[in-house]
N, C-alpha and C. Protein backbone atom coordinates (compact mmCIF):
# COMPACT_ATOMS: atom_id res chain seq x y z
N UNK A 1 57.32 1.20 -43.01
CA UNK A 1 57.34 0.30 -44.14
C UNK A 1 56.94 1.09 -45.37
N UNK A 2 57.83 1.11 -46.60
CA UNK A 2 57.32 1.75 -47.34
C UNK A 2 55.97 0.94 -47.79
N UNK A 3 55.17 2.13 -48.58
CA UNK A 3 54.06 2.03 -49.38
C UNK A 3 53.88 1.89 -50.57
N UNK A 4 53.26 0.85 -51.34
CA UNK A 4 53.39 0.28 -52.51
C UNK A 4 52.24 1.32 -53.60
N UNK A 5 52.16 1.50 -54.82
CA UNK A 5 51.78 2.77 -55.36
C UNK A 5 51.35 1.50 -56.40
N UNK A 6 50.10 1.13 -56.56
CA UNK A 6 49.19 0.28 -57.85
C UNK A 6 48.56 1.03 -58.47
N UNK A 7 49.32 1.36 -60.21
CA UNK A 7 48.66 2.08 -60.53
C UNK A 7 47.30 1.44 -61.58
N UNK A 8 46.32 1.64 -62.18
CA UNK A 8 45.76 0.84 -62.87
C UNK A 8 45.86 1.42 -64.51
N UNK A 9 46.13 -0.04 -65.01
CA UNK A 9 46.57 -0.05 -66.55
C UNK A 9 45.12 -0.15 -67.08
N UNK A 10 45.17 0.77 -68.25
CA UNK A 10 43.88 0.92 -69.19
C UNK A 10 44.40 0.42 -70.11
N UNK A 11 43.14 -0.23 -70.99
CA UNK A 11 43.42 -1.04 -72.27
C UNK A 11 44.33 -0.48 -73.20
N UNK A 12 44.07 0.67 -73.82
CA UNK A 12 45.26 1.10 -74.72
C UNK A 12 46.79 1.75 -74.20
N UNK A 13 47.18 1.44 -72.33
CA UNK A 13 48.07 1.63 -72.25
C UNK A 13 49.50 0.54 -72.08
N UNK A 14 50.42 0.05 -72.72
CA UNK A 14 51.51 -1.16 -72.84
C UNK A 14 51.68 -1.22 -71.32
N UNK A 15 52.12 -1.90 -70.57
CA UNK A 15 53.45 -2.27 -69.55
C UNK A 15 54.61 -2.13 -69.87
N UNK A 16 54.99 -2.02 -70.94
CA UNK A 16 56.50 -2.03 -71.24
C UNK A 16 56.95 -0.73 -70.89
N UNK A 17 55.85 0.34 -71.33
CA UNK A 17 56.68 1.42 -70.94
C UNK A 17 56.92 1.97 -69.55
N UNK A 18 55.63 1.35 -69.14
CA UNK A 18 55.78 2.10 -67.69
C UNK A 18 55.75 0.87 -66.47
N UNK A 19 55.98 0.30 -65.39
CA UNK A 19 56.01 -0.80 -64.95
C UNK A 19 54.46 -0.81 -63.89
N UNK A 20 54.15 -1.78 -63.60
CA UNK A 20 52.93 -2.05 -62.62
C UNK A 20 53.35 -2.10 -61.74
N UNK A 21 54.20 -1.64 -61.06
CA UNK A 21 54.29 -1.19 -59.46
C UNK A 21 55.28 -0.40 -59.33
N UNK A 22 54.96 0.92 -58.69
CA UNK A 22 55.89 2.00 -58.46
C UNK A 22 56.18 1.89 -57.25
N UNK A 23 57.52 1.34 -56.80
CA UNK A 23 58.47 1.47 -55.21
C UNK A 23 57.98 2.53 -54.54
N UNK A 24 58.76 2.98 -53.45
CA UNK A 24 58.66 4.03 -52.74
C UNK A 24 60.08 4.53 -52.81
N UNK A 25 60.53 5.38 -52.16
CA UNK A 25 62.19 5.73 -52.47
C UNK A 25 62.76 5.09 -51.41
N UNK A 26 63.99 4.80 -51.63
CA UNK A 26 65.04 3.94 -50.64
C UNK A 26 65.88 5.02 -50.10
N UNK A 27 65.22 4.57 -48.67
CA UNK A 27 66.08 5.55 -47.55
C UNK A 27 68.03 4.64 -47.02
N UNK A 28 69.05 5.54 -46.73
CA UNK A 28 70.02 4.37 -46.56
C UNK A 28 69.73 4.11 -44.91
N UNK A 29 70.21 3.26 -44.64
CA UNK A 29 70.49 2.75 -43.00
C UNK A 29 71.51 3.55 -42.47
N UNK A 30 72.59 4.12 -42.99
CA UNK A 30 73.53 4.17 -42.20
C UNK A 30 73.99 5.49 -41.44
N UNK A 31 72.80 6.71 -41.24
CA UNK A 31 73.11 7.31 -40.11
C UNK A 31 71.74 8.33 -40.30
N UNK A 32 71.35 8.84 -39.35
CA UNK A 32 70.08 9.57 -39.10
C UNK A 32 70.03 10.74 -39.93
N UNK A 33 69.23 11.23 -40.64
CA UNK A 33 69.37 12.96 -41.33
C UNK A 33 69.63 13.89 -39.75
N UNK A 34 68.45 13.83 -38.75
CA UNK A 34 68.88 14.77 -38.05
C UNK A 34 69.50 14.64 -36.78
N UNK A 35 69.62 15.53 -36.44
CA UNK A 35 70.20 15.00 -34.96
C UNK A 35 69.14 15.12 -34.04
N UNK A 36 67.83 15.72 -33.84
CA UNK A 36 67.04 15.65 -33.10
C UNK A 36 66.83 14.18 -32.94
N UNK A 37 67.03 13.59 -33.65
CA UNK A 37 66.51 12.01 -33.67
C UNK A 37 67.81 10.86 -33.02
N UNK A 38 69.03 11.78 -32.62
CA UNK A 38 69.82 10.59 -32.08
C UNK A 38 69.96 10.77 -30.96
N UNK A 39 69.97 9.62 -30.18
CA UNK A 39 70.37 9.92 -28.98
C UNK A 39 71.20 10.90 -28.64
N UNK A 40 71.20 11.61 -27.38
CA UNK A 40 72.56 12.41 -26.68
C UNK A 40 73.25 11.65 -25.83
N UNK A 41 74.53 11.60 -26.06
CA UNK A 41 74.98 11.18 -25.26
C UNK A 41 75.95 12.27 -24.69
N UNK A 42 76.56 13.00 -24.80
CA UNK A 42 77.67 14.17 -24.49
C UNK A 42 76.24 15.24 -23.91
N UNK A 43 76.43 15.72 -22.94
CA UNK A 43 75.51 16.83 -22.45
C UNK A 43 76.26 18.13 -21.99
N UNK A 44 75.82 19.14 -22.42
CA UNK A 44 76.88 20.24 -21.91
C UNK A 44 77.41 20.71 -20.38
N UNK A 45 77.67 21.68 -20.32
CA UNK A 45 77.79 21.57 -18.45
C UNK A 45 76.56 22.49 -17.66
N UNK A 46 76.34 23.60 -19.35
CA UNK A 46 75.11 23.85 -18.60
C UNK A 46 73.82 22.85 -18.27
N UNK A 47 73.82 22.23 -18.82
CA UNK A 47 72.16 21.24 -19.08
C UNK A 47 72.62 20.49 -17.52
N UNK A 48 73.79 19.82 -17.34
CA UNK A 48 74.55 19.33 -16.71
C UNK A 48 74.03 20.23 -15.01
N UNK A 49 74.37 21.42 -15.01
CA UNK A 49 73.91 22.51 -14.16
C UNK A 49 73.01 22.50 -13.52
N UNK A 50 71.87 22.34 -14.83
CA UNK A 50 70.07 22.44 -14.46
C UNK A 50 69.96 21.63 -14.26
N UNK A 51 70.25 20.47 -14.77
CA UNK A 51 69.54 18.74 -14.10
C UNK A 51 69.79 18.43 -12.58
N UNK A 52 71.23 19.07 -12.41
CA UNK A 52 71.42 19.12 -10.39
C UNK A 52 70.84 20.16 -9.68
N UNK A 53 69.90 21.25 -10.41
CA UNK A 53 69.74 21.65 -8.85
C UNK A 53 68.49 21.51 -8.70
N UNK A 54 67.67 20.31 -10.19
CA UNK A 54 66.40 19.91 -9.46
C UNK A 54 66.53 18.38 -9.27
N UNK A 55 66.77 17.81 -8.08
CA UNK A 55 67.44 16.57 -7.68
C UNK A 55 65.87 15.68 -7.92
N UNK A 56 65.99 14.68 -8.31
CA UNK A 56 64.90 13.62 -8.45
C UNK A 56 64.23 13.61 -6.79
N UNK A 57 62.80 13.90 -7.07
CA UNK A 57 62.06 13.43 -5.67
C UNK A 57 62.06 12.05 -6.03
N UNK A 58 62.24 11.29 -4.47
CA UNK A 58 62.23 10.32 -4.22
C UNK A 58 61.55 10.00 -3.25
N UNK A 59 60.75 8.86 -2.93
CA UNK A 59 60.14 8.49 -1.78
C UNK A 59 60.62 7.72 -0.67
N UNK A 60 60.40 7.40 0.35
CA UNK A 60 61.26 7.01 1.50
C UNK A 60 61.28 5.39 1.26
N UNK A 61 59.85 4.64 0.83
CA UNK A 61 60.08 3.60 0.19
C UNK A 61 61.02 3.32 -1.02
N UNK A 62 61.08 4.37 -1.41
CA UNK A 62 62.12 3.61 -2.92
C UNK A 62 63.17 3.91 -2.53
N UNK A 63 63.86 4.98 -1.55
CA UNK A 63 65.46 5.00 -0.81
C UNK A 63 65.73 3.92 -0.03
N UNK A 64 64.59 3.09 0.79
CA UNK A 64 64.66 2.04 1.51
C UNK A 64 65.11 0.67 0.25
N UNK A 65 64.40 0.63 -0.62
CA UNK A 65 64.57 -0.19 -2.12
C UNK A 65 66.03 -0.41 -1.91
N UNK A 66 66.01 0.63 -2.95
CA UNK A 66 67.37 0.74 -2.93
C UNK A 66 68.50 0.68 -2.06
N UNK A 67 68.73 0.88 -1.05
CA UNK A 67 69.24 0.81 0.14
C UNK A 67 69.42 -0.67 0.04
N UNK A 68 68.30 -1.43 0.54
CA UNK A 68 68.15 -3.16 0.47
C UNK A 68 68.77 -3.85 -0.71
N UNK A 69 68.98 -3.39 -1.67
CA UNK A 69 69.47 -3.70 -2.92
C UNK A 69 71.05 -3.52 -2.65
N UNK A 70 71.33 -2.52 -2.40
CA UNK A 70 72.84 -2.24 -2.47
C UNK A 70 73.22 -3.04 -0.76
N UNK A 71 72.87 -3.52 -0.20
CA UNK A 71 72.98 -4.02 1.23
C UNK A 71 73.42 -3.29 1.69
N UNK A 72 72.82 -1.65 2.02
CA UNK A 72 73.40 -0.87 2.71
C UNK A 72 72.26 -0.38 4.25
N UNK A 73 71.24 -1.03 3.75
CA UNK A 73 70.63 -0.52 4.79
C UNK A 73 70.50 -1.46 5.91
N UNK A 74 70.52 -2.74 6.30
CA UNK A 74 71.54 -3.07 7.13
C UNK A 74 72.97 -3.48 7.15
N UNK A 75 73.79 -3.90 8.37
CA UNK A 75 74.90 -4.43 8.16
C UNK A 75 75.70 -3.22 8.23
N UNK A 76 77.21 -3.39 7.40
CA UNK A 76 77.74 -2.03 7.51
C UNK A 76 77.28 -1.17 6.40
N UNK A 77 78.34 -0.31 6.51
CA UNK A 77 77.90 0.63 5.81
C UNK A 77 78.97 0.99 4.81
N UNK A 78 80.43 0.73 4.90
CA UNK A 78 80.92 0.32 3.85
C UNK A 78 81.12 -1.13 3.27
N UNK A 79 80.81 -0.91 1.81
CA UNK A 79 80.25 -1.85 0.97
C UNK A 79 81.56 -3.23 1.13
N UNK A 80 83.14 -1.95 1.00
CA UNK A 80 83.72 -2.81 0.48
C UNK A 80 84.45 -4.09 1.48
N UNK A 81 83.95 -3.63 3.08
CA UNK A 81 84.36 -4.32 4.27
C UNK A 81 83.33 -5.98 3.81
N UNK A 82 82.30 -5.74 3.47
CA UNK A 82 81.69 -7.02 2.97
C UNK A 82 82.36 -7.94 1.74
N UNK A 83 83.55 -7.20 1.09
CA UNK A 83 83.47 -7.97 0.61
C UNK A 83 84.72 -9.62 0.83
N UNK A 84 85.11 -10.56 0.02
CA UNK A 84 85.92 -11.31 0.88
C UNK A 84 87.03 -11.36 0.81
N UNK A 85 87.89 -11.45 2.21
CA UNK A 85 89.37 -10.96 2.54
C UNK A 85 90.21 -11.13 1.35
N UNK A 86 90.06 -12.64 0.30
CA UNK A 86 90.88 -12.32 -0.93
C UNK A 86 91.12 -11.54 -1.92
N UNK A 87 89.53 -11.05 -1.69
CA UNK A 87 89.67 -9.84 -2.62
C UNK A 87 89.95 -8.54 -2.35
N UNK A 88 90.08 -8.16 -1.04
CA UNK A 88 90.33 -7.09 -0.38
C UNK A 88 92.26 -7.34 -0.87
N UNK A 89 92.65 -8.13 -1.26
CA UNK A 89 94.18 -8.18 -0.93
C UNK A 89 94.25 -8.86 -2.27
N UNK A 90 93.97 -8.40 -2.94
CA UNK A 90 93.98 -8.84 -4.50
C UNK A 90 95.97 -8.39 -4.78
N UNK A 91 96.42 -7.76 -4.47
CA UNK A 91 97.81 -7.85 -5.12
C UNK A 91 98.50 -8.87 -4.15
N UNK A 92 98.16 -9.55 -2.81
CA UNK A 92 98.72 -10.15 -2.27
C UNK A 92 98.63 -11.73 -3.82
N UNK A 93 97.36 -11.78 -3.88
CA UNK A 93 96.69 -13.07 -4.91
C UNK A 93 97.56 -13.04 -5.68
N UNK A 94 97.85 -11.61 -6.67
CA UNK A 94 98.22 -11.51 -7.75
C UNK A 94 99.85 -11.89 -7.93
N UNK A 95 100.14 -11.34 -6.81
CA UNK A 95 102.35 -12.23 -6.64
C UNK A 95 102.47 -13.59 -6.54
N UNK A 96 101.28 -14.39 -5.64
CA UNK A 96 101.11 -15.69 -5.48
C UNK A 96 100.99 -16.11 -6.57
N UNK A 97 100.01 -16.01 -7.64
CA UNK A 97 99.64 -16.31 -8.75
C UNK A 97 100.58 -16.17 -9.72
N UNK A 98 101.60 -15.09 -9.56
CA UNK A 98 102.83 -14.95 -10.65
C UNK A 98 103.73 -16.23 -10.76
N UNK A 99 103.90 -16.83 -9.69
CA UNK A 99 104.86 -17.75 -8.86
C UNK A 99 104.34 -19.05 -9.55
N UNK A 100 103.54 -19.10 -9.86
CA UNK A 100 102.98 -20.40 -10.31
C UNK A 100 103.08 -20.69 -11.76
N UNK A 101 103.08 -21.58 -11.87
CA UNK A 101 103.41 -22.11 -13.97
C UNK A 101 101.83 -23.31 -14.14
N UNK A 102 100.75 -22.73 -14.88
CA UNK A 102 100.09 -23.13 -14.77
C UNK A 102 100.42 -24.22 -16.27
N UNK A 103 99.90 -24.96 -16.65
CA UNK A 103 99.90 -26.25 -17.78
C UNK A 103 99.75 -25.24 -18.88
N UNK A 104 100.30 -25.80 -20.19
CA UNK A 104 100.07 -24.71 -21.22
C UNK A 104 98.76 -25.72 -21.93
N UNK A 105 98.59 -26.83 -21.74
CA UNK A 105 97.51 -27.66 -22.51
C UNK A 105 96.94 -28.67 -21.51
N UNK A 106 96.14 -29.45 -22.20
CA UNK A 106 95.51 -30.41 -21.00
C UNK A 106 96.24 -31.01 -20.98
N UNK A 107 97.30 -32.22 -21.91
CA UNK A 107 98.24 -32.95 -21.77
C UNK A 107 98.36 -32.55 -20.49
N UNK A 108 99.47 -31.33 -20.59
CA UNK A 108 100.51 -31.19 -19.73
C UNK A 108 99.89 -31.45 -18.62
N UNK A 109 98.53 -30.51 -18.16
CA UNK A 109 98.45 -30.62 -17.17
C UNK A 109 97.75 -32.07 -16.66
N UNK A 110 97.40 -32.92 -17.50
CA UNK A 110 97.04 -34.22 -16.47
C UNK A 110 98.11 -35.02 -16.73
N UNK A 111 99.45 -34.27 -17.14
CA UNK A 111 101.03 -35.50 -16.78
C UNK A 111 101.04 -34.83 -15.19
N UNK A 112 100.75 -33.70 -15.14
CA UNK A 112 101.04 -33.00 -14.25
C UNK A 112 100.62 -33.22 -13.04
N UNK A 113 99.45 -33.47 -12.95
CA UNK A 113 97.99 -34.47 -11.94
C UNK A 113 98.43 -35.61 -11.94
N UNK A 114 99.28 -36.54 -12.72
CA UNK A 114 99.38 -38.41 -12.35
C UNK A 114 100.55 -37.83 -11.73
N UNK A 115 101.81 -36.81 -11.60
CA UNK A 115 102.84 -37.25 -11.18
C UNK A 115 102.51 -36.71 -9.83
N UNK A 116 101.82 -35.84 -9.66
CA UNK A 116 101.93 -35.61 -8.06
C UNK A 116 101.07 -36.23 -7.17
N UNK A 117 100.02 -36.89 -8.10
CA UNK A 117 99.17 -37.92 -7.11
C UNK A 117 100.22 -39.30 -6.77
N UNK A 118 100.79 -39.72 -8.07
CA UNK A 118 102.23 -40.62 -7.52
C UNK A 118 103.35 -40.64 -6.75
N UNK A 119 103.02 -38.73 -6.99
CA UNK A 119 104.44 -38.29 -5.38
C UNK A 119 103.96 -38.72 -4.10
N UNK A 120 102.23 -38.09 -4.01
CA UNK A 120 101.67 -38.20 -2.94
C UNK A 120 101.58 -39.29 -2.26
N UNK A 121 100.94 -40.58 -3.33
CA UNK A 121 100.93 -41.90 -3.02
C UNK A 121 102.59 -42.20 -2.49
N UNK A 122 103.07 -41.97 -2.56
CA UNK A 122 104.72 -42.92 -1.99
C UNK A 122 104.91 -41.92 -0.66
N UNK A 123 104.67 -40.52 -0.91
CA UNK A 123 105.00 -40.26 0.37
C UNK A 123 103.83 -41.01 1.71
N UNK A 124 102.91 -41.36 0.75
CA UNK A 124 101.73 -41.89 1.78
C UNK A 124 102.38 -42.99 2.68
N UNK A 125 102.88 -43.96 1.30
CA UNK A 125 103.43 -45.55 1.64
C UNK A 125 104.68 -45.15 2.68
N UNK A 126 106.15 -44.06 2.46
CA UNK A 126 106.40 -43.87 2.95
C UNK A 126 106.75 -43.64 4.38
N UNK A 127 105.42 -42.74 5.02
CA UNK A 127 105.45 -42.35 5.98
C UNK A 127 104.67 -43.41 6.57
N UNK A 128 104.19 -44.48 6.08
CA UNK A 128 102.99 -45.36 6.70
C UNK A 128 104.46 -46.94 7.23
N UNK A 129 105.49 -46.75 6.21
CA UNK A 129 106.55 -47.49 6.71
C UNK A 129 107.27 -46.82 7.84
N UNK A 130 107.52 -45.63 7.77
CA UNK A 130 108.38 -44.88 9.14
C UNK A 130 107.62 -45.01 10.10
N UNK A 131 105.83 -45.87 10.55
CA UNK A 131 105.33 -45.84 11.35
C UNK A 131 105.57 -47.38 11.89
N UNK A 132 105.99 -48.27 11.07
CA UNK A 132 105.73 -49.32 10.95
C UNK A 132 107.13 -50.12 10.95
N UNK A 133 108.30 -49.58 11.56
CA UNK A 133 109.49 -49.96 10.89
C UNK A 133 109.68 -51.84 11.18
N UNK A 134 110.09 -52.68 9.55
CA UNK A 134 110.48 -53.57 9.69
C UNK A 134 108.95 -54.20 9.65
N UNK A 135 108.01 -53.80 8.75
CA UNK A 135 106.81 -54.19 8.42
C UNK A 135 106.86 -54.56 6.82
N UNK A 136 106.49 -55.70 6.51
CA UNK A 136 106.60 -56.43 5.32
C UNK A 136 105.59 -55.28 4.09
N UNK A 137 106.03 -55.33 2.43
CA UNK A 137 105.18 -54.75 1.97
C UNK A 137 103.38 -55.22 1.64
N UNK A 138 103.67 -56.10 2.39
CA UNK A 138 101.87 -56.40 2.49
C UNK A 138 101.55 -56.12 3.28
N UNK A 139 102.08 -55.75 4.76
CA UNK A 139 101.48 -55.14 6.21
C UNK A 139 101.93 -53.90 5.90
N UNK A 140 102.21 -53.30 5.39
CA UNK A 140 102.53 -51.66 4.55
C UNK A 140 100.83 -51.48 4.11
N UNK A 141 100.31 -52.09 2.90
CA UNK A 141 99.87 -52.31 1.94
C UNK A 141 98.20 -52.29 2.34
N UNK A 142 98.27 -53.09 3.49
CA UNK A 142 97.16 -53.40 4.04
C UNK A 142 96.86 -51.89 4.94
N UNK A 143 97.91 -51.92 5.67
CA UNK A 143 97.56 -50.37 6.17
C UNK A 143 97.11 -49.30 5.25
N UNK A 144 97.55 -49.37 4.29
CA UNK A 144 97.39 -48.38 3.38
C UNK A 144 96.12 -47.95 3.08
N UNK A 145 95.43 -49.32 2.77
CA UNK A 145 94.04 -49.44 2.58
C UNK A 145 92.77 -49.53 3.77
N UNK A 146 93.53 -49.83 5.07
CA UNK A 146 92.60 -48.84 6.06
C UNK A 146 92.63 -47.85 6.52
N UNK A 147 93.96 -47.13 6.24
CA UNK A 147 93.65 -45.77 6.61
C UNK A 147 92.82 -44.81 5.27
N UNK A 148 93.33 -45.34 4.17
CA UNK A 148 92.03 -44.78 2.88
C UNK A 148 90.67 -45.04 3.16
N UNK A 149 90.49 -46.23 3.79
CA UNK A 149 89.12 -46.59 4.28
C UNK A 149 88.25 -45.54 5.27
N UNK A 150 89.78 -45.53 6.24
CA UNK A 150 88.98 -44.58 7.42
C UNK A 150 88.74 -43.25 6.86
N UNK A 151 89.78 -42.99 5.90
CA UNK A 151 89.73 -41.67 5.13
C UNK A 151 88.48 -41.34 4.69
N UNK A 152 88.06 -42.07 3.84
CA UNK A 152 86.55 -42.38 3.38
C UNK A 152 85.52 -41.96 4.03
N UNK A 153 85.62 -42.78 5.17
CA UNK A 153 84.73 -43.22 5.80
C UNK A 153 84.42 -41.34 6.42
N UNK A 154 85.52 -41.00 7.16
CA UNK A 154 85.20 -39.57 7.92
C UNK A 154 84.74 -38.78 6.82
N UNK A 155 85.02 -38.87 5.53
CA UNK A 155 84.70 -37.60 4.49
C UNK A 155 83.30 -37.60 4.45
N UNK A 156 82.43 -39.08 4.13
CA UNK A 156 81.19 -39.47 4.19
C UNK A 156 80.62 -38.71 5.30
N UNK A 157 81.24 -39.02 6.56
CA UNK A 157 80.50 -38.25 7.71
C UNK A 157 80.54 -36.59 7.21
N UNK A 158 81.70 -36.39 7.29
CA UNK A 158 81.71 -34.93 7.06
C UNK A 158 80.34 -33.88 5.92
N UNK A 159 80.46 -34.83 5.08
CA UNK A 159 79.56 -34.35 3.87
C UNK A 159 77.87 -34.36 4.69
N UNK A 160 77.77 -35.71 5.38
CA UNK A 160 76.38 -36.19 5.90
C UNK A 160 76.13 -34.83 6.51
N UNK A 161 76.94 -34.38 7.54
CA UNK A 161 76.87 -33.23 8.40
C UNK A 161 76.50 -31.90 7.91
N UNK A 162 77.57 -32.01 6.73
CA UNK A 162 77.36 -30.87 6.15
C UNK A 162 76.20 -30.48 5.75
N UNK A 163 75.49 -31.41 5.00
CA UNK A 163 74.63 -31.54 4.82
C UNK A 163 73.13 -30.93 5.74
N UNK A 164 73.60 -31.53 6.83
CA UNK A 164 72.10 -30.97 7.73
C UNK A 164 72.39 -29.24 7.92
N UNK A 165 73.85 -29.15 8.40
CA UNK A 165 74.08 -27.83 8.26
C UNK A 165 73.80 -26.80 7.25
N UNK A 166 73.54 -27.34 5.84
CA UNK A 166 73.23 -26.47 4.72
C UNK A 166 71.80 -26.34 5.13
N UNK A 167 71.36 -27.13 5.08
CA UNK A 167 69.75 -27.17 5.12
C UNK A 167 69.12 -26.19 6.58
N UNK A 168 69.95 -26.34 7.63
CA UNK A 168 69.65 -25.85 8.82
C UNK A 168 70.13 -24.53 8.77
N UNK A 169 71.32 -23.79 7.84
CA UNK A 169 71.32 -22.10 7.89
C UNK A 169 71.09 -21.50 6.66
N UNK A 170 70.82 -22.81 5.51
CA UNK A 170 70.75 -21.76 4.54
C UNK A 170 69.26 -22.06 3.83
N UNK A 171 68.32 -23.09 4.44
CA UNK A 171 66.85 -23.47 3.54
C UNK A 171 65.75 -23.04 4.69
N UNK A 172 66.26 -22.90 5.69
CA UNK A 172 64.91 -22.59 6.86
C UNK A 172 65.38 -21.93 8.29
């Protein structure tokens, strides 16, 4: 921080000529005088040289650290077998993904969401008549709404289950 310089005015000297507070000089911001003072980032190949052939001591606890960190010290031992099959086959994803026309806006895409939930719904009604042939559209209708029921009903279970299962491999 610069330092402020108070000088003291004697009776027979004005202010006008000289001011009551002398600045300090203004350094600019915008790049260091020396270079001792900036970081390195480029290192030569000698320095490069000397820094490898005195390798960092390390202790067997902090290789173990580390080790546990990178999940290498159990399990396997290549990293990238852990990781998951989609991503191991990322150009398989990436052709799938070409193939597709995703919505250019939300519009589009929730015209896009009512029409295929309306496809879905008729193929529902559909196939619930090819079970039913020569069944009125209220015994259609009614079916419709217990098999959504039962639908329901198993998802509820499913979740309940799931449920104990989260808790049972992944909280204790």
């Amino acid at each position: 921080m610069p330092s402020r310089k108070y000088t003291r005015v004697t009776e027979g000297a004005s202010s006008t000529k000289q001011p009551m507070v002398s600045e300090a000089r203004v350094r600019s911001y915008a790049r260091e005088r020396g270079r001792k003072r900036a970081p390195q980032v480029a290192l030569g190949i000698a320095t490069v040289k000397r820094r490898l052939k005195k390798p960092v001591k390390r202790t067997k606890r902090g290789i173990a650290w580390a080790l546990e960190i990178a999940g290498i010290g159990e399990g396997r031992a290549d990293l990238s077998e852990n990781a998951p099959r989609w991503l191991r086959r990322m150009d398989l994803v990436k052709a799938e993904m070409k193939t597709v026309r995703f919505p250019r806006t939300a519009q589009e895409g929730f015209r896009q969401c009512a029409e295929l939930s309306d496809t879905a719904r008729r193929w529902f009604r559909q196939s619930i008549g090819a079970d039913h042939p020569g069944a009125s559209e209220e015994k259609i209708e009614k079916e419709r709404r217990l098999l959504l029921a039962r639908f329901s009903a198993a998802e509820a279970r499913r979740i309940a289950k799931w449920k104990k299962e989260l808790d049972r491999y992944f909280r204790g």
